[in-house]
C-alpha atoms as a PDB file:
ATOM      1  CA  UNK A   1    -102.621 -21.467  93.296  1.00  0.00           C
ATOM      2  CA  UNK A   2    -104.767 -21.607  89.922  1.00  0.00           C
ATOM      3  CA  UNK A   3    -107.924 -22.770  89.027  1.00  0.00           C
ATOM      4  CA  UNK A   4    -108.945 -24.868  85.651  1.00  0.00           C
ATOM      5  CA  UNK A   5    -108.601 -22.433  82.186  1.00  0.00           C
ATOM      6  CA  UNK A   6    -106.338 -19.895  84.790  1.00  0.00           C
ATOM      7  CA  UNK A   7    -103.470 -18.847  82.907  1.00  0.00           C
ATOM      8  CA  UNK A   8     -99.504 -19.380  84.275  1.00  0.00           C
ATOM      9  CA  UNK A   9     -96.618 -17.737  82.593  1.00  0.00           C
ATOM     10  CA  UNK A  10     -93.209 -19.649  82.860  1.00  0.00           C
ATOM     11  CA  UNK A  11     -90.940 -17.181  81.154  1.00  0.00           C
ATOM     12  CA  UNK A  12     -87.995 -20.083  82.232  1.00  0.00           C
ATOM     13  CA  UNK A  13     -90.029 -22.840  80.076  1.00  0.00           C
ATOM     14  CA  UNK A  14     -87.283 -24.508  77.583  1.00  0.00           C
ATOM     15  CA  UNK A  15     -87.980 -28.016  78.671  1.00  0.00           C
ATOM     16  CA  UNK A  16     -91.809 -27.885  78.402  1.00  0.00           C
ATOM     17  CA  UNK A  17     -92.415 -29.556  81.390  1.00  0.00           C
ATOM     18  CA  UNK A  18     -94.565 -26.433  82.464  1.00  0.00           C
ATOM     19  CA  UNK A  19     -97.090 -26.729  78.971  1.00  0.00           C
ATOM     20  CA  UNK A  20     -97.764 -30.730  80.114  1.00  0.00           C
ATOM     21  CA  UNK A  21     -98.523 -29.859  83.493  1.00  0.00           C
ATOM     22  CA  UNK A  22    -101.108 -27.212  82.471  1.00  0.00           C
ATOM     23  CA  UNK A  23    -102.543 -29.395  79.584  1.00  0.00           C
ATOM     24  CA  UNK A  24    -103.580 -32.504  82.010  1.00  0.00           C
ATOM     25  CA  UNK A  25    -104.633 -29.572  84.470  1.00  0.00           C
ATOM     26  CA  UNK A  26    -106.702 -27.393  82.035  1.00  0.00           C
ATOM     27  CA  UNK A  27    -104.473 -24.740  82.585  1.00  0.00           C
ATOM     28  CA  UNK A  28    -104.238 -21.842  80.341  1.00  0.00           C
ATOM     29  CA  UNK A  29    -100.164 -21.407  79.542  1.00  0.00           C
ATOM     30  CA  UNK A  30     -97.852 -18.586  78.167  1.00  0.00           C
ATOM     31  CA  UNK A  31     -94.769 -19.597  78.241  1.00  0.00           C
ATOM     32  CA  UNK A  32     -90.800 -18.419  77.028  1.00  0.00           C
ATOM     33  CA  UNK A  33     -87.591 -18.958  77.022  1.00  0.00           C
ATOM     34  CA  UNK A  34     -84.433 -17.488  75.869  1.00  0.00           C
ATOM     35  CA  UNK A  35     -83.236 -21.005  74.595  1.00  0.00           C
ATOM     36  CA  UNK A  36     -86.174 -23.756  74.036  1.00  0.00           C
ATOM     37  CA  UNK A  37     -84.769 -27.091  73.628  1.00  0.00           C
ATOM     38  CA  UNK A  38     -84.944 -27.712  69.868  1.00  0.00           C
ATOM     39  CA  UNK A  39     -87.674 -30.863  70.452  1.00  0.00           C
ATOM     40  CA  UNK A  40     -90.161 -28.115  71.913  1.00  0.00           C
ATOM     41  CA  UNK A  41     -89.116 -24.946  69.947  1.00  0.00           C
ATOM     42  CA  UNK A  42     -92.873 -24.599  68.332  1.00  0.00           C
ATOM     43  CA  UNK A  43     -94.369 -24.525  71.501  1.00  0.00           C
ATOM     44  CA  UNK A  44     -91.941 -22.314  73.234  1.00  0.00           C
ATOM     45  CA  UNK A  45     -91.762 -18.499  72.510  1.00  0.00           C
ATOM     46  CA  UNK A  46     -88.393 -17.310  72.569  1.00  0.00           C
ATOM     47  CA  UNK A  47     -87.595 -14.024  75.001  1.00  0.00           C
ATOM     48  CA  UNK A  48     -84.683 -12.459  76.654  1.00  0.00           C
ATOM     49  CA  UNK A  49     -86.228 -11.841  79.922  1.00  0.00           C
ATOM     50  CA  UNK A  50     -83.762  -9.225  80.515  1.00  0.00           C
ATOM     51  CA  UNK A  51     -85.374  -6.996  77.982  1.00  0.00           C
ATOM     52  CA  UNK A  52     -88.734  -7.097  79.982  1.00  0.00           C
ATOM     53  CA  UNK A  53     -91.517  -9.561  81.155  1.00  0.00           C
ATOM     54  CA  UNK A  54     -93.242 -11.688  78.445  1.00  0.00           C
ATOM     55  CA  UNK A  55     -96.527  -9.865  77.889  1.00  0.00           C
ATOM     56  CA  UNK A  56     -99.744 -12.172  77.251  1.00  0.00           C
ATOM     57  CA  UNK A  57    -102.653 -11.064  75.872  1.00  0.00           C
ATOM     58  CA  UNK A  58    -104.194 -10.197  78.679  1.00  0.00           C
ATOM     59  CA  UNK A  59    -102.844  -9.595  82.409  1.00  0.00           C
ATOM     60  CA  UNK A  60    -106.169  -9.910  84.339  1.00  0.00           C
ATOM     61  CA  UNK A  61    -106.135 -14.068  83.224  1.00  0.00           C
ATOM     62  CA  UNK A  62    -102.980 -14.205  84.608  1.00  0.00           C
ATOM     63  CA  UNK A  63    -102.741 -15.964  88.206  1.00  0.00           C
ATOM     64  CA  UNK A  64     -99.468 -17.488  88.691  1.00  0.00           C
ATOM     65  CA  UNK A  65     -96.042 -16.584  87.133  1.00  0.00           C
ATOM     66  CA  UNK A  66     -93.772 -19.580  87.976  1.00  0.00           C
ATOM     67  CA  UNK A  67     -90.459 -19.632  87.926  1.00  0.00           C
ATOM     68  CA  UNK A  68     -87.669 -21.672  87.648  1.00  0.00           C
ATOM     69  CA  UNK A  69     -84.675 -19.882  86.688  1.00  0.00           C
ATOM     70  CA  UNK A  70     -80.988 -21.423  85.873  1.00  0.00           C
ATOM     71  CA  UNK A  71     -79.161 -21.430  89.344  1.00  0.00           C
ATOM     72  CA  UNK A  72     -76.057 -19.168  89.935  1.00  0.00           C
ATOM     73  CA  UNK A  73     -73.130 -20.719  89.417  1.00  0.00           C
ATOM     74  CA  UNK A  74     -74.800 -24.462  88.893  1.00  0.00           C
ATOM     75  CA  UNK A  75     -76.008 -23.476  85.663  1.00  0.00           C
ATOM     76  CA  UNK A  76     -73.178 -21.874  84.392  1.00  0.00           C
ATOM     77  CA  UNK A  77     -72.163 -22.704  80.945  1.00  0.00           C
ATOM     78  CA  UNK A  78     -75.218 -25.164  80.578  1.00  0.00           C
ATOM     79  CA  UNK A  79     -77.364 -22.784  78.664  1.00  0.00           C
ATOM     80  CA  UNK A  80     -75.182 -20.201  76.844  1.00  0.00           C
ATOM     81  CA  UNK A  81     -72.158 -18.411  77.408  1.00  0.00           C
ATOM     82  CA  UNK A  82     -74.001 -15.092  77.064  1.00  0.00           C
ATOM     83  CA  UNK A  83     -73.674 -12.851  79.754  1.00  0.00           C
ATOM     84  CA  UNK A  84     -76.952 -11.686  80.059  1.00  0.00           C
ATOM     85  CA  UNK A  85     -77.511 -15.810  80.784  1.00  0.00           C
ATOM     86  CA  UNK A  86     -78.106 -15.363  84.643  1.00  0.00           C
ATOM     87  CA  UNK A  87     -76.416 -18.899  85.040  1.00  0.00           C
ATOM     88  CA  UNK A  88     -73.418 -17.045  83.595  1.00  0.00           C
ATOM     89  CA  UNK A  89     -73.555 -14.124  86.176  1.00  0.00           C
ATOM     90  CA  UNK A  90     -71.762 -12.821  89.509  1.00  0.00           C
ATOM     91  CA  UNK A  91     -73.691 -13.648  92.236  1.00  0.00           C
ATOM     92  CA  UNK A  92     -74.725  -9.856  92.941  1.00  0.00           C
ATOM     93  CA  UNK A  93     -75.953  -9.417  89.690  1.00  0.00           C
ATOM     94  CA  UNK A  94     -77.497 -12.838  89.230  1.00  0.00           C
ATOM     95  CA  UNK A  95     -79.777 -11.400  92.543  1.00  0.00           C
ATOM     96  CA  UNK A  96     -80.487  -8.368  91.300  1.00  0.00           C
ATOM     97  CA  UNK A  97     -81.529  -8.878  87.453  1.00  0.00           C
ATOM     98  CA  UNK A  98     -83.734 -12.406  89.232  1.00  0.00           C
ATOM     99  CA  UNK A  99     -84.998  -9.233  92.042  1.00  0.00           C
ATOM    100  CA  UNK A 100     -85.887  -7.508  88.964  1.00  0.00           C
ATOM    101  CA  UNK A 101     -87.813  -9.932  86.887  1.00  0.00           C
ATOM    102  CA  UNK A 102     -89.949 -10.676  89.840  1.00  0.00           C
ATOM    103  CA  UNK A 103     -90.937  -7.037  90.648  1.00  0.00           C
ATOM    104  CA  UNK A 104     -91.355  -6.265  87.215  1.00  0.00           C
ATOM    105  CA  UNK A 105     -93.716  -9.072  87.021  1.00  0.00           C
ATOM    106  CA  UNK A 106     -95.257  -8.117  90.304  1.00  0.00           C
ATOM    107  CA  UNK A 107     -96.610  -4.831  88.741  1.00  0.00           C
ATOM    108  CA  UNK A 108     -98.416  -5.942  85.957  1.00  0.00           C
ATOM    109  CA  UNK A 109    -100.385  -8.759  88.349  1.00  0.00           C
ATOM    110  CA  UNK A 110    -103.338  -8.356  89.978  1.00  0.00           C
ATOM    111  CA  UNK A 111    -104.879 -11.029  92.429  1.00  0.00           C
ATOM    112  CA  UNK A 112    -102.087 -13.507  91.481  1.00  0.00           C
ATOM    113  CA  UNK A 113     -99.233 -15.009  92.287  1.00  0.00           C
ATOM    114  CA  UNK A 114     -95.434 -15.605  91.654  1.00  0.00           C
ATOM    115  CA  UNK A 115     -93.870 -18.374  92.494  1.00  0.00           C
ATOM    116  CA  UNK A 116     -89.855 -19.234  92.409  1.00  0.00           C
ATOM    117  CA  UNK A 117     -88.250 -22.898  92.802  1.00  0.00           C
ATOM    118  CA  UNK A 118     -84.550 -22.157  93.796  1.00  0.00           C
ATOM    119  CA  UNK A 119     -81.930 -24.121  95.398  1.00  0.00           C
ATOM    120  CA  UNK A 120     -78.969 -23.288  97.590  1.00  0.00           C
ATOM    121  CA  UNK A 121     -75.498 -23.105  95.746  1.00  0.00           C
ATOM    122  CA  UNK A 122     -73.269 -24.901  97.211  1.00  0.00           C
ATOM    123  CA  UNK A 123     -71.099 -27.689  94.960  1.00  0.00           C
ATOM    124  CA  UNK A 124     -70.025 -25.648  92.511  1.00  0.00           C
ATOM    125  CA  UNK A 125     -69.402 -22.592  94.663  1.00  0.00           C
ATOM    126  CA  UNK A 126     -66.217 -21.227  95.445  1.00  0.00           C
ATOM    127  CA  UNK A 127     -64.835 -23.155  98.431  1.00  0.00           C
ATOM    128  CA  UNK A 128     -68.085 -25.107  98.020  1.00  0.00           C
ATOM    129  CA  UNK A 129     -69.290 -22.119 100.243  1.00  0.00           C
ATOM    130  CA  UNK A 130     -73.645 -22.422 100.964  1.00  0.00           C
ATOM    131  CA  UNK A 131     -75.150 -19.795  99.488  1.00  0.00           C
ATOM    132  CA  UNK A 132     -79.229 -19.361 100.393  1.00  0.00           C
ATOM    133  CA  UNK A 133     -80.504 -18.007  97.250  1.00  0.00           C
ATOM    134  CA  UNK A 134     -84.099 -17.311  99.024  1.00  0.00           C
ATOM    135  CA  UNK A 135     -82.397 -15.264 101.440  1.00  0.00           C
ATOM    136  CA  UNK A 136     -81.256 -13.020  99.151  1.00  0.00           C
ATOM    137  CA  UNK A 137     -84.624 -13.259  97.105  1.00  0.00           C
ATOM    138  CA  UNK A 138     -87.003 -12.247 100.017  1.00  0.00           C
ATOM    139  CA  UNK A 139     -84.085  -9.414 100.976  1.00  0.00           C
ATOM    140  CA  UNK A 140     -84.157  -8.249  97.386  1.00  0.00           C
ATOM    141  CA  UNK A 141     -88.142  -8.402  96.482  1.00  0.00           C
ATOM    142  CA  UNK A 142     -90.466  -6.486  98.670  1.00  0.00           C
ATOM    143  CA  UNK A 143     -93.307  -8.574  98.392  1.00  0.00           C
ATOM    144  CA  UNK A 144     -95.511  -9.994 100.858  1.00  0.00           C
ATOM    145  CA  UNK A 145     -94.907 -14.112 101.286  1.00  0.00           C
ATOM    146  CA  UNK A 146     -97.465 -16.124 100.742  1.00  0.00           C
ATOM    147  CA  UNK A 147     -95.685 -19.649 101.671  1.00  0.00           C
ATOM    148  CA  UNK A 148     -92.270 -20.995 102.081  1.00  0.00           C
ATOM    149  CA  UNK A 149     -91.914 -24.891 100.905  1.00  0.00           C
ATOM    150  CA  UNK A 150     -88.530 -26.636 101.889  1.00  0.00           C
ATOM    151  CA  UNK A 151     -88.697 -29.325  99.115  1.00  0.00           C
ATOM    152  CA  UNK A 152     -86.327 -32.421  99.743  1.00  0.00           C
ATOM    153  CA  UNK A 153     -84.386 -34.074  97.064  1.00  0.00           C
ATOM    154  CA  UNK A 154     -83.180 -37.929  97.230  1.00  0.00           C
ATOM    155  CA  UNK A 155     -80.265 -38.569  98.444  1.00  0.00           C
ATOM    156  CA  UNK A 156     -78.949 -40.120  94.998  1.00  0.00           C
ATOM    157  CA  UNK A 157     -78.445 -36.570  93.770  1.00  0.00           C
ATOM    158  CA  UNK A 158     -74.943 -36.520  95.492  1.00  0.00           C
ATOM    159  CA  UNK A 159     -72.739 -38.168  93.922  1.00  0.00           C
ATOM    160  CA  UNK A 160     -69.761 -40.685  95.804  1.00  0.00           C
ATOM    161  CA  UNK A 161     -67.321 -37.613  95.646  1.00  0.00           C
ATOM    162  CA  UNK A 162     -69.769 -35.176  97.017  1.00  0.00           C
ATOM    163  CA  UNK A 163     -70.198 -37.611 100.098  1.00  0.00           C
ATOM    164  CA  UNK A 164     -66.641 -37.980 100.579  1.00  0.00           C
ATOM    165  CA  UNK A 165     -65.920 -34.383 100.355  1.00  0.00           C
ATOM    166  CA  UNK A 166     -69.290 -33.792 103.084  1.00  0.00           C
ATOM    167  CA  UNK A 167     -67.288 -36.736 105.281  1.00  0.00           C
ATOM    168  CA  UNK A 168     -64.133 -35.532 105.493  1.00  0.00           C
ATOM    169  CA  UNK A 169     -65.010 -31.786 105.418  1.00  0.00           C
ATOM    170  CA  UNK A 170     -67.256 -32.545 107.958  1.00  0.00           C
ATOM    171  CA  UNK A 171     -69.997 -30.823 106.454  1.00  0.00           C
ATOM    172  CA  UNK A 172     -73.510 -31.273 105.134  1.00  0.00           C
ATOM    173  CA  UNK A 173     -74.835 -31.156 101.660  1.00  0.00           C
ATOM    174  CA  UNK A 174     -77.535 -29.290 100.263  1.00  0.00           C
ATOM    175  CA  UNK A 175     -80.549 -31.978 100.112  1.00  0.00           C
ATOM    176  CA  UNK A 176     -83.347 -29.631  99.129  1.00  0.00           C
ATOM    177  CA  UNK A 177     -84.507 -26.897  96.846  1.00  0.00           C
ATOM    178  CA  UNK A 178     -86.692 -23.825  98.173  1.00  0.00           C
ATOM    179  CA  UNK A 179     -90.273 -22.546  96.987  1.00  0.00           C
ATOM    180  CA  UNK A 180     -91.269 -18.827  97.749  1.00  0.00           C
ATOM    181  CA  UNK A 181     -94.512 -17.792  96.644  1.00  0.00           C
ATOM    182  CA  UNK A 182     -95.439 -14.159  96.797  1.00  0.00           C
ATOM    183  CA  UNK A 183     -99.220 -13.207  96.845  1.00  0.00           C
ATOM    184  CA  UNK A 184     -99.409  -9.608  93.962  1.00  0.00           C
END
């Protein structure tokens, strides 16, 4: 979705992993977070998303906004126990405030796109009850859909009490994360 010196915003950047990828791609970057991990905290800018969209120097540069929020309920606790964390949310607002981070994003872009990695909830949801987060997102965000990648994970990422519980519930597990990008 970008070309060499494009640049990508990943306002969800605290591991860095985003600034690597667009250094060995010649990627332009601006990235943010509201907590950087302390080993990258001079690379990453710190911003409460909730106050607004990071704002680079200049919006016409800008081709892709990734990102790659904390999920739901998964990420509760992990981060912060702020509640403006959105892994610290309720569902309905964790949907909305994520709705509202990609429109707001969607109207400062032109001839770009953004792109969100989410996976289903389901472990650490109530009654271990699936919940499609990209569902919600393409009910929420009135954008048009550029792709939809289903995105498997290993197997190893359930662990022997997760497979039990799948086994005797009789159920499946959630083996893959979701990709929506939206063309702006």
């Amino acid at each position: 979705y970008t070309q060499p010196f494009d640049v990508v915003i990943d306002p969800f950047a605290g591991g860095g992993s985003t600034i690597d990828v667009c250094k060995k791609r010649f990627r332009r970057y601006f990235v943010s977070d509201r907590k950087p991990i302390v080993e990258r905290e001079k690379e990453i800018r710190k911003h409460e998303l909730m106050e607004g969209p990071l704002k680079p120097p200049q919006w016409k540069d800008v081709k892709l906004v990734y990102l790659d929020p904390p999920y739901w309920i998964q990420a509760e606790g992990q981060y912060s126990k702020d509640a403006d964390d959105l892994g610290n949310q309720s569902l309905e607002d964790f949907t909305k405030n994520l709705a509202k981070i990609i429109n707001d994003y969607s109207k400062k872009l032109t001839d770009a796109y953004i792109a969100l990695i989410i996976q289903p909830t389901q472990w650490k949801a109530p009654e271990r009850q699936f919940t499609d987060h990209i569902g919600d997102m393409l009910r929420a965000v009135k954008l048009s859909v550029d792709m939809r990648y289903s995105v498997p994970y290993e197997s190893q990422q359930c662990t022997a009490q997760m497979v039990e519980w799948a086994k005797e519930n009789k159920r499946c597990l959630v083996l893959s994360r979701e990709i929506i990008v939206w063309r702006v």
